[in-house]
Protein backbone atom coordinates (compact mmCIF):
# COMPACT_ATOMS: atom_id res chain seq x y z
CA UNK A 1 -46.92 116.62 -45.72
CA UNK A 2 -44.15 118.46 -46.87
CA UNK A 3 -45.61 119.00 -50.24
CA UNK A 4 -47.83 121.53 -48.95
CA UNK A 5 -44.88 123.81 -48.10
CA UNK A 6 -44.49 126.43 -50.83
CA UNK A 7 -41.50 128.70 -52.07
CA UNK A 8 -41.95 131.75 -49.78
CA UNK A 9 -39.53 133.70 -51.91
CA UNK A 10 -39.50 136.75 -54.42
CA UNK A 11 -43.24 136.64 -54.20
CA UNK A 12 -45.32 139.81 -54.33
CA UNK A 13 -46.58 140.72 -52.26
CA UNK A 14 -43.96 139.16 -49.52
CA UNK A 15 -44.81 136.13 -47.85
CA UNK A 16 -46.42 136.69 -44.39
CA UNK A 17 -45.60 135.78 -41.16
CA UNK A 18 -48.75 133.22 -41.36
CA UNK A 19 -47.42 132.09 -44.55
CA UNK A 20 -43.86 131.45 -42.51
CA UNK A 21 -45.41 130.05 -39.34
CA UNK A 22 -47.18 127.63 -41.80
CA UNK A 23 -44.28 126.35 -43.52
CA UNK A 24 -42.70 125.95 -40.26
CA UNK A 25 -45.28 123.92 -38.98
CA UNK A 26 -45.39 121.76 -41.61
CA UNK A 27 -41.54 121.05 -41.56
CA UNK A 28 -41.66 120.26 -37.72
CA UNK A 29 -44.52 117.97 -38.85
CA UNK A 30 -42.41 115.73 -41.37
CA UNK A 31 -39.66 115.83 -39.42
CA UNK A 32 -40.91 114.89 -35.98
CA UNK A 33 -43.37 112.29 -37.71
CA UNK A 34 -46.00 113.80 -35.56
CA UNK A 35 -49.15 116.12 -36.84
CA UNK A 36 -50.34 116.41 -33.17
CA UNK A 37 -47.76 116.25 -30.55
CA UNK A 38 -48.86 114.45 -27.17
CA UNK A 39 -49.15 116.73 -23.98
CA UNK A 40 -45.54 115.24 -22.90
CA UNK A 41 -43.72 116.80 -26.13
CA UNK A 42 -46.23 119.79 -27.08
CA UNK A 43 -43.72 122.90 -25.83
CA UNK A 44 -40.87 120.73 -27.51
CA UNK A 45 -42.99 121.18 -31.21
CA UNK A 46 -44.20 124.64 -30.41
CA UNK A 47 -40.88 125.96 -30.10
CA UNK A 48 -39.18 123.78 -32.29
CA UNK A 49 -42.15 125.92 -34.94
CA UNK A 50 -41.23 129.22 -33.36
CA UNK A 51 -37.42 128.53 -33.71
CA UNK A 52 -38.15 127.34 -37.74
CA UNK A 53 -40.59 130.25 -38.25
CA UNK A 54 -37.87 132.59 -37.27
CA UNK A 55 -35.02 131.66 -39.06
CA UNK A 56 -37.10 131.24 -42.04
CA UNK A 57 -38.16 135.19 -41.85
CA UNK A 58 -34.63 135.57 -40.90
CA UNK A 59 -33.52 133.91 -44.20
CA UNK A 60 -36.19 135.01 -46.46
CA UNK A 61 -35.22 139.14 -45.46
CA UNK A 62 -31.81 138.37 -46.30
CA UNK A 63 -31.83 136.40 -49.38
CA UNK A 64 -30.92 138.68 -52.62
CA UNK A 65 -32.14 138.24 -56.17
CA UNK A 66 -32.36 140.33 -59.62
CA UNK A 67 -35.12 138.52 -60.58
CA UNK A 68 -38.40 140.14 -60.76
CA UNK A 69 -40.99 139.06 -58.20
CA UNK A 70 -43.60 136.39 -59.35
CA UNK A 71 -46.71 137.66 -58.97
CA UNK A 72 -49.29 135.26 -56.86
CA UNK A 73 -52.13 135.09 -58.92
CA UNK A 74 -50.29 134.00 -61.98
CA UNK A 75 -48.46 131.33 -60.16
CA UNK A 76 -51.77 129.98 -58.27
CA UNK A 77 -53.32 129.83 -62.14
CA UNK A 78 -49.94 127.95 -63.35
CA UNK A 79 -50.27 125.35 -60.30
CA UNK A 80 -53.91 124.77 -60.77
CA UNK A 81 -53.45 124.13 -65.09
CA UNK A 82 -51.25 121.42 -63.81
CA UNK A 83 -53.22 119.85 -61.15
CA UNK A 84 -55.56 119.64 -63.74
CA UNK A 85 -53.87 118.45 -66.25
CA UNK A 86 -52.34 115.88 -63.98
CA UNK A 87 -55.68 114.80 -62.94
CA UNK A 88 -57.04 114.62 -65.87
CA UNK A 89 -54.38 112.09 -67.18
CA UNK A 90 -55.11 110.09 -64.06
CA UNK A 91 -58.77 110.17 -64.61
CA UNK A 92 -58.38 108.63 -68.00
């Protein structure tokens, strides 16, 4: 699970709130153990994901950098030459 969260940071364009409430979710997910929570412990794992979702934006406005933003595109091409690549090996 949690390899399907993705660096939020020094993107452009900035990460979205989706984006955020995404990672979030996924966090909650590995931590609890739990994709779907039952009824009993639902509002417990929806605001545990509204509590993560926040402090994420919170941290992701605040954190500094002199780096230059990666652009999307070019990092979605870099992650998909080594999935293939990867996959390829296993293939073989």
């Amino acid at each position: 699970m949690c390899r399907n969260i993705r660096t939020l940071h020094n993107f452009e364009p900035a990460a979205t709130g989706d984006e955020v409430r995404a990672a979030a979710l996924q966090y909650v997910r590995k931590v609890s153990g739990s994709t779907h929570p039952s009824k009993a412990n639902e509002a417990a794992f929806d605001e545990a994901v509204e509590a993560v979702a926040h402090i994420t934006q919170h941290l992701l406005d605040h954190l500094v950098t002199n780096a230059p933003p990666k652009d999307r595109e070019i990092e979605a091409e870099k992650a998909r030459a080594r999935a293939e690549k990867r996959y390829a090996a296993l293939s073989a």
